[in-house]
C-alpha atoms as a PDB file:
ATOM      1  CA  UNK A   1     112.668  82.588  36.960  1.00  0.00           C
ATOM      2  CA  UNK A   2     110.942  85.985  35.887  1.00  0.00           C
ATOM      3  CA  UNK A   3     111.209  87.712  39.380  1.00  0.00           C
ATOM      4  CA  UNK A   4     114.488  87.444  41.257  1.00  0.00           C
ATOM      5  CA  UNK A   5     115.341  85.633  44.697  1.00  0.00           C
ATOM      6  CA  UNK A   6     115.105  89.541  46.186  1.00  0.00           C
ATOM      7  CA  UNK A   7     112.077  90.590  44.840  1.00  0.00           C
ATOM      8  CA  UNK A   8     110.355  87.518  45.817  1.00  0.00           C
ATOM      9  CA  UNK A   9     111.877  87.946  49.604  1.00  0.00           C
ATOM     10  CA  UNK A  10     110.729  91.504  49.624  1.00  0.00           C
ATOM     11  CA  UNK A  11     107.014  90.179  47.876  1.00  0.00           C
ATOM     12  CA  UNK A  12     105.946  86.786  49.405  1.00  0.00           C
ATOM     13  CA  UNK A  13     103.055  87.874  47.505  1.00  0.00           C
ATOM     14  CA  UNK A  14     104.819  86.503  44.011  1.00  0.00           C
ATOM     15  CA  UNK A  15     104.941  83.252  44.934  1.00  0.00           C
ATOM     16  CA  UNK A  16     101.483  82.420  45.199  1.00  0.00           C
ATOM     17  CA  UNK A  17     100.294  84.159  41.766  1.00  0.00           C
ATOM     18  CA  UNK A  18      96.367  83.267  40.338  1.00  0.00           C
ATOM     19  CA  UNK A  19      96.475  85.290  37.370  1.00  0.00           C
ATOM     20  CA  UNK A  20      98.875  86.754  34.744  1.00  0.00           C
ATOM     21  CA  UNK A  21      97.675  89.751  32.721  1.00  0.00           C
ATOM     22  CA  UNK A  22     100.345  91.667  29.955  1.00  0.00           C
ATOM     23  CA  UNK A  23      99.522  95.135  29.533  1.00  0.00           C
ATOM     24  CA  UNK A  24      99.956  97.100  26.324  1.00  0.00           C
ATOM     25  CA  UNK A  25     103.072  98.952  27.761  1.00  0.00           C
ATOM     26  CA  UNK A  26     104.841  95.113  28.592  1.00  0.00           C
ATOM     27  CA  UNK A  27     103.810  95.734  32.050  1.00  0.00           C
ATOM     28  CA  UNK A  28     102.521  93.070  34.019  1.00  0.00           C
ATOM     29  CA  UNK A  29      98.910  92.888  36.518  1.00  0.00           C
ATOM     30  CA  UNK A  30      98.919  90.047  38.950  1.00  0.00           C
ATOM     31  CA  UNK A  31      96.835  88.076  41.051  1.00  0.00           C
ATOM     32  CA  UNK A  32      99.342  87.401  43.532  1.00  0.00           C
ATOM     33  CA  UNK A  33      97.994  86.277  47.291  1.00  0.00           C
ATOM     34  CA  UNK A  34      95.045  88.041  48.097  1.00  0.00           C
ATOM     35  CA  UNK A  35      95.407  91.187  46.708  1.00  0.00           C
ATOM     36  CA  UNK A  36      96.669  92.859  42.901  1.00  0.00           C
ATOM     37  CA  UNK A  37     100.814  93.228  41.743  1.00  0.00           C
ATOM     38  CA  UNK A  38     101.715  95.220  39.343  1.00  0.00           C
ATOM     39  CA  UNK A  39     105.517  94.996  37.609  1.00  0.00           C
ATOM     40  CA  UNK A  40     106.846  97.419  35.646  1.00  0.00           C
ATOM     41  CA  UNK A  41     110.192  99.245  34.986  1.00  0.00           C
ATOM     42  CA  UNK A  42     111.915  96.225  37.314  1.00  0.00           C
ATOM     43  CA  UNK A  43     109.390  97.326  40.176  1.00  0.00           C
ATOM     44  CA  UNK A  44     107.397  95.489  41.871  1.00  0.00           C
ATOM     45  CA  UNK A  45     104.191  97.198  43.605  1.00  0.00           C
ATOM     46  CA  UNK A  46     101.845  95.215  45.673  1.00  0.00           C
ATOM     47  CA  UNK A  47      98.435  97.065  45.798  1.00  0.00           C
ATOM     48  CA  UNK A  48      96.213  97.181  49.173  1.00  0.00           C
ATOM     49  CA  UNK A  49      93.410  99.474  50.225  1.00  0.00           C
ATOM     50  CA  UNK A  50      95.052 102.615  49.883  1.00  0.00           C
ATOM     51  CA  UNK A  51      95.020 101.578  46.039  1.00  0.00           C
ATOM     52  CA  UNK A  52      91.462 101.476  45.951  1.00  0.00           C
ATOM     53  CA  UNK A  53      92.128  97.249  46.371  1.00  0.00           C
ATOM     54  CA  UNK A  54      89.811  95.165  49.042  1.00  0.00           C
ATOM     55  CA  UNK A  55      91.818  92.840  50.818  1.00  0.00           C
ATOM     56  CA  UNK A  56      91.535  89.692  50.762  1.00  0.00           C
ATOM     57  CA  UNK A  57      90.631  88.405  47.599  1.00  0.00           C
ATOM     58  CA  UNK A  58      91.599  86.805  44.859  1.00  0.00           C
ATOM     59  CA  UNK A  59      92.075  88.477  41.607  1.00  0.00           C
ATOM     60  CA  UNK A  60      91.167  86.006  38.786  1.00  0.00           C
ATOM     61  CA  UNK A  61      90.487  88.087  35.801  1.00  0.00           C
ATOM     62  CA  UNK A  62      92.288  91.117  34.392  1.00  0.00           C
ATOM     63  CA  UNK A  63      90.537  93.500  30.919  1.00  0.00           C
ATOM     64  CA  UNK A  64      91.362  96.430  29.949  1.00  0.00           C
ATOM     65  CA  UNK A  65      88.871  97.693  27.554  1.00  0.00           C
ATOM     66  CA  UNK A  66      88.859 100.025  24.404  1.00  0.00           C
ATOM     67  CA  UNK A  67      88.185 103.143  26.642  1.00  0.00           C
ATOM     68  CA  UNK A  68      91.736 102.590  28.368  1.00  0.00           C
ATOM     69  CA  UNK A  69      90.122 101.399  31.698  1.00  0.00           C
ATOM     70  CA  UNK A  70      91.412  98.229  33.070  1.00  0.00           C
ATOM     71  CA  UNK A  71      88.996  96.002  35.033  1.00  0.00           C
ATOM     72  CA  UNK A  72      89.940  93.661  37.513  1.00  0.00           C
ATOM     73  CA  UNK A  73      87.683  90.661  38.984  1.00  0.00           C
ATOM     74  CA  UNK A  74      87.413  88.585  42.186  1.00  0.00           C
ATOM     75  CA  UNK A  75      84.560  86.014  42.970  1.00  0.00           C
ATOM     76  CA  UNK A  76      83.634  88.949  45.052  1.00  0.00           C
ATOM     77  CA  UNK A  77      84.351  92.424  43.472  1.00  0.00           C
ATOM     78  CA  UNK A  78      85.208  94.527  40.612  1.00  0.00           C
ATOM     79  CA  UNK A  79      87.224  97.212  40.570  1.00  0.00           C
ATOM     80  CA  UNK A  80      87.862  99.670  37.339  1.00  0.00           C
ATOM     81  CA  UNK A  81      91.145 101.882  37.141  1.00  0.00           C
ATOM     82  CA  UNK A  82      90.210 104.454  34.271  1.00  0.00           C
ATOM     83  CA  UNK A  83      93.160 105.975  32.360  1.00  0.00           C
ATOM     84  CA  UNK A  84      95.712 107.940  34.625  1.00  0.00           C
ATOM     85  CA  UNK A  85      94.405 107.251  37.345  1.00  0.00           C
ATOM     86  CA  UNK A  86      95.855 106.347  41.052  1.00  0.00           C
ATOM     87  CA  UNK A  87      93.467 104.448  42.385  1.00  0.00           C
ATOM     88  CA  UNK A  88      91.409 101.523  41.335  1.00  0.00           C
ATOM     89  CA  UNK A  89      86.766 102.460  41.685  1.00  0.00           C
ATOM     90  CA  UNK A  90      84.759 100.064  43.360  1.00  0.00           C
ATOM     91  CA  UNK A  91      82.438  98.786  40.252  1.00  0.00           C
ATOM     92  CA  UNK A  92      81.084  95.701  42.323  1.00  0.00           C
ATOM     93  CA  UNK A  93      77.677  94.329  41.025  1.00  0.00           C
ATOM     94  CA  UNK A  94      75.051  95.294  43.145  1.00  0.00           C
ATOM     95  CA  UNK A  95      73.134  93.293  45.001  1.00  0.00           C
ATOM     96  CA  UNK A  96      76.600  91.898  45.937  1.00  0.00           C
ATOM     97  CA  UNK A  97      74.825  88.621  46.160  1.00  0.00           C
ATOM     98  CA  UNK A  98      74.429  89.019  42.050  1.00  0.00           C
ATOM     99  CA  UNK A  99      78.577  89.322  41.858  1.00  0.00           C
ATOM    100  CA  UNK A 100      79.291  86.299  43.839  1.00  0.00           C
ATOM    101  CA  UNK A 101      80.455  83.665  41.514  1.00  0.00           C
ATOM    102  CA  UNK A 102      81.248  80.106  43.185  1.00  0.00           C
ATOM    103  CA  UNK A 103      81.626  78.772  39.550  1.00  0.00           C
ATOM    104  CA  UNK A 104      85.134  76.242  38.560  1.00  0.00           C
ATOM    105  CA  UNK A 105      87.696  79.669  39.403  1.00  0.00           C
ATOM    106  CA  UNK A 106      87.105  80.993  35.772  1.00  0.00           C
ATOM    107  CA  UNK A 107      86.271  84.594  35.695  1.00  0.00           C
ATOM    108  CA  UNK A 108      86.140  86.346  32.436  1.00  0.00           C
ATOM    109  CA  UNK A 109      85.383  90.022  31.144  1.00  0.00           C
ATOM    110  CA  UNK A 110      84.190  90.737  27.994  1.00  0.00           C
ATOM    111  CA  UNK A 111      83.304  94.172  26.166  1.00  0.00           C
ATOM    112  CA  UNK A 112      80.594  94.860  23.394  1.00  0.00           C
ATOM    113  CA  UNK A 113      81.061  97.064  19.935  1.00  0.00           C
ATOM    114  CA  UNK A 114      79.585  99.731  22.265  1.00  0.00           C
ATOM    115  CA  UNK A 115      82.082  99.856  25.298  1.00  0.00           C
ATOM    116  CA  UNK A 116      79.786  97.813  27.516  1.00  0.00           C
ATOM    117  CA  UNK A 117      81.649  95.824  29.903  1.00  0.00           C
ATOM    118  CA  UNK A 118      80.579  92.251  30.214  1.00  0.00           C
ATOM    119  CA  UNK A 119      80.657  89.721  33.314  1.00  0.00           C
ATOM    120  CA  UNK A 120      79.846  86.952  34.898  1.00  0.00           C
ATOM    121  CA  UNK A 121      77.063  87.124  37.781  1.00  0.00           C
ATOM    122  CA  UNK A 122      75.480  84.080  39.831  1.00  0.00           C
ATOM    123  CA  UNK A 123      72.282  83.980  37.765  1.00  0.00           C
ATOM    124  CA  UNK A 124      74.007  84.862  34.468  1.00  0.00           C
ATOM    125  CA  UNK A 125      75.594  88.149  32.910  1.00  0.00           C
ATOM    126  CA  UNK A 126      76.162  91.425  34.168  1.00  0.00           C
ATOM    127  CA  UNK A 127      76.586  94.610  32.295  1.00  0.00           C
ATOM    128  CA  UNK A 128      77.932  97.788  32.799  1.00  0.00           C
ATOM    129  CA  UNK A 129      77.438 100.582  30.462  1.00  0.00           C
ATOM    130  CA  UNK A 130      78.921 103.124  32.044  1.00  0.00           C
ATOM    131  CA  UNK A 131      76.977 104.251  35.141  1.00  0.00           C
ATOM    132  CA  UNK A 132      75.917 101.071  36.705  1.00  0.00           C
ATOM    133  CA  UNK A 133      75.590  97.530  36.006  1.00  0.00           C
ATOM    134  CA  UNK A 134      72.485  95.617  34.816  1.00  0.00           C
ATOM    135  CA  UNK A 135      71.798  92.084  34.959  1.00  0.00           C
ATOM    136  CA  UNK A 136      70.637  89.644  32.423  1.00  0.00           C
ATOM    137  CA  UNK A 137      69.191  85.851  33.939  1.00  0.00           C
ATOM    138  CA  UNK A 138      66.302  84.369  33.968  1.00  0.00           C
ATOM    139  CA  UNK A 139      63.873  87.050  34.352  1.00  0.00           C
ATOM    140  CA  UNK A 140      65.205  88.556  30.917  1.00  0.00           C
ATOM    141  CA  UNK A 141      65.088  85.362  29.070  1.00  0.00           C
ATOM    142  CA  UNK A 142      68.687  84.414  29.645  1.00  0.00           C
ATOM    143  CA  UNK A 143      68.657  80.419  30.192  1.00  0.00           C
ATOM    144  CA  UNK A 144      72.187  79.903  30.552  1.00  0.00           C
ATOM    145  CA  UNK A 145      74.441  80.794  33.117  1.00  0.00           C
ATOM    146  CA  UNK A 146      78.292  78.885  34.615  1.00  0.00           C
ATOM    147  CA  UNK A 147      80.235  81.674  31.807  1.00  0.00           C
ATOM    148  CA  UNK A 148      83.738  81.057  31.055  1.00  0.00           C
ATOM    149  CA  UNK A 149      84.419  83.271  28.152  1.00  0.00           C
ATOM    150  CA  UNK A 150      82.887  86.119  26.686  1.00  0.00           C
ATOM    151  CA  UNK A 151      84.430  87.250  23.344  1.00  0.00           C
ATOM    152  CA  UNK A 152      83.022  89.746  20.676  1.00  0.00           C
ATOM    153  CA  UNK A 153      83.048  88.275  17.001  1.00  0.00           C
ATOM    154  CA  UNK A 154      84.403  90.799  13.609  1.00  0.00           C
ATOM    155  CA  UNK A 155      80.482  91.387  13.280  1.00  0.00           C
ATOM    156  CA  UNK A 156      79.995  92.848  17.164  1.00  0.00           C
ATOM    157  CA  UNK A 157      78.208  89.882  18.235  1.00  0.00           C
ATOM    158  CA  UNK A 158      78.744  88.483  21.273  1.00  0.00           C
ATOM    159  CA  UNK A 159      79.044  84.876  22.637  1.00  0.00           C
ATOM    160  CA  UNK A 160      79.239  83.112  25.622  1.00  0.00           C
ATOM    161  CA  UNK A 161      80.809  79.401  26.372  1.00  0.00           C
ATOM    162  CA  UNK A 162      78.950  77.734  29.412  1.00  0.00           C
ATOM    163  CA  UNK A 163      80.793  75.422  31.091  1.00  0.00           C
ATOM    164  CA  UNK A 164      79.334  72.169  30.095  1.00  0.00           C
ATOM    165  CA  UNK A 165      75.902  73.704  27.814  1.00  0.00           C
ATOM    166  CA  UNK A 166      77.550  74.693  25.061  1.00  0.00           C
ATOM    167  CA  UNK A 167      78.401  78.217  23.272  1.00  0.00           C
ATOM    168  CA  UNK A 168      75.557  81.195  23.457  1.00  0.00           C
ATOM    169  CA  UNK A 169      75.267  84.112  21.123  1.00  0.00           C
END
C-alpha cells in the first residue's frame, strides 16, 4: 500500500480516492472524499475551505498548465492555484448551470498553444483565457458536446473525443 495504516487512520479521506494526479515535483493531488489531498514530503494535507476548496465535491480532474497554474475540476466547480500560491481561486463557469456536467464521471482539462484553458460545460466547451471563461455550444456552431478528452496535437490543434460521436478537431 502507498499510504500507511497511520496515515490512512489520521485521513479517512484516502480511502475513498476518485482521482490520482503526479505533479512535476513527484508530489501527488487527490480526489479523496469530497474534498482535494495533497502528499508530499511523507505529508499528507487534506484541503477544505480555508484552502480556497468547496466542500463537498468531488474532484475528478487535475491540469496543471504551461503557466504553472494547476486546475482542479468537480461536476460543479473549478478552482485554479497559480504558482506559489496558498490558496486555490474560484474559476467556476458562470452561469453555474453552464459548469454542471452530469456526463459518465469523466472530466478533462485541456490547454491551447496560447495558454487557454479548455473544459467541459453542459452544452459543450468552455474556455478560459485568462480573465473569464467563454462558452462554445450550439449557438457558436459547436454540434458536439458529452467531452472526454481534450488534447493539443504537435501542430496546436485541438481535438475533442465525444463519448460515443466520434473525435472533433
Amino acid at each position: 500500500p502507498y499510504f500507511t495504516a497511520a496515515q490512512l487512520r489520521a485521513h479517512k479521506e484516502l480511502s475513498d480516492l476518485h482521482t490520482v494526479y503526479v505533479d512535476h515535483d513527484g508530489s501527488l493531488w487527490l480526489g479523496c472524499g469530497t474534498t482535494i489531498c495533497h502528499v508530499g514530503g511523507g505529508h499528507v494535507d487534506v484541503l477544505g475551505e480555508r484552502d480556497g476548496v468547496p466542500q463537498p465535491a468531488a474532484w475528478l480532474a487535475f491540469y496543471r498548465d504551461s503557466h504553472g497554474t494547476l486546475w482542479a475540476r468537480s461536476p460543479r466547480y473549478v478552482l485554479a492555484l497559480p504558482p506559489k500560491a496558498t490558496s486555490f481561486v474560484d474559476r467556476d463557469v458562470t452561469p453555474a448551470s453552464q459548469a454542471l456536467f452530469y456526463g459518465s464521471g469523466i472530466l478533462t482539462f485541456g490547454e491551447d498553444s496560447h495558454g487557454n484553458i479548455f473544459t467541459q460545460s453542459t452544452t459543450g466547451i468552455a474556455r478560459w483565457n485568462g480573465s473569464g471563461w467563454q462558452v462554445f455550444d450550439a449557438s457558436n456552431g459547436i454540434t458536439f458536446s458529452d467531452v472526454s478528452t481534450i488534447l493539443r496535437d504537435r501542430q496546436g490543434s485541438l481535438w475533442f473525443a465525444t463519448r460515443g460521436h466520434g473525435l472533433e478537431r
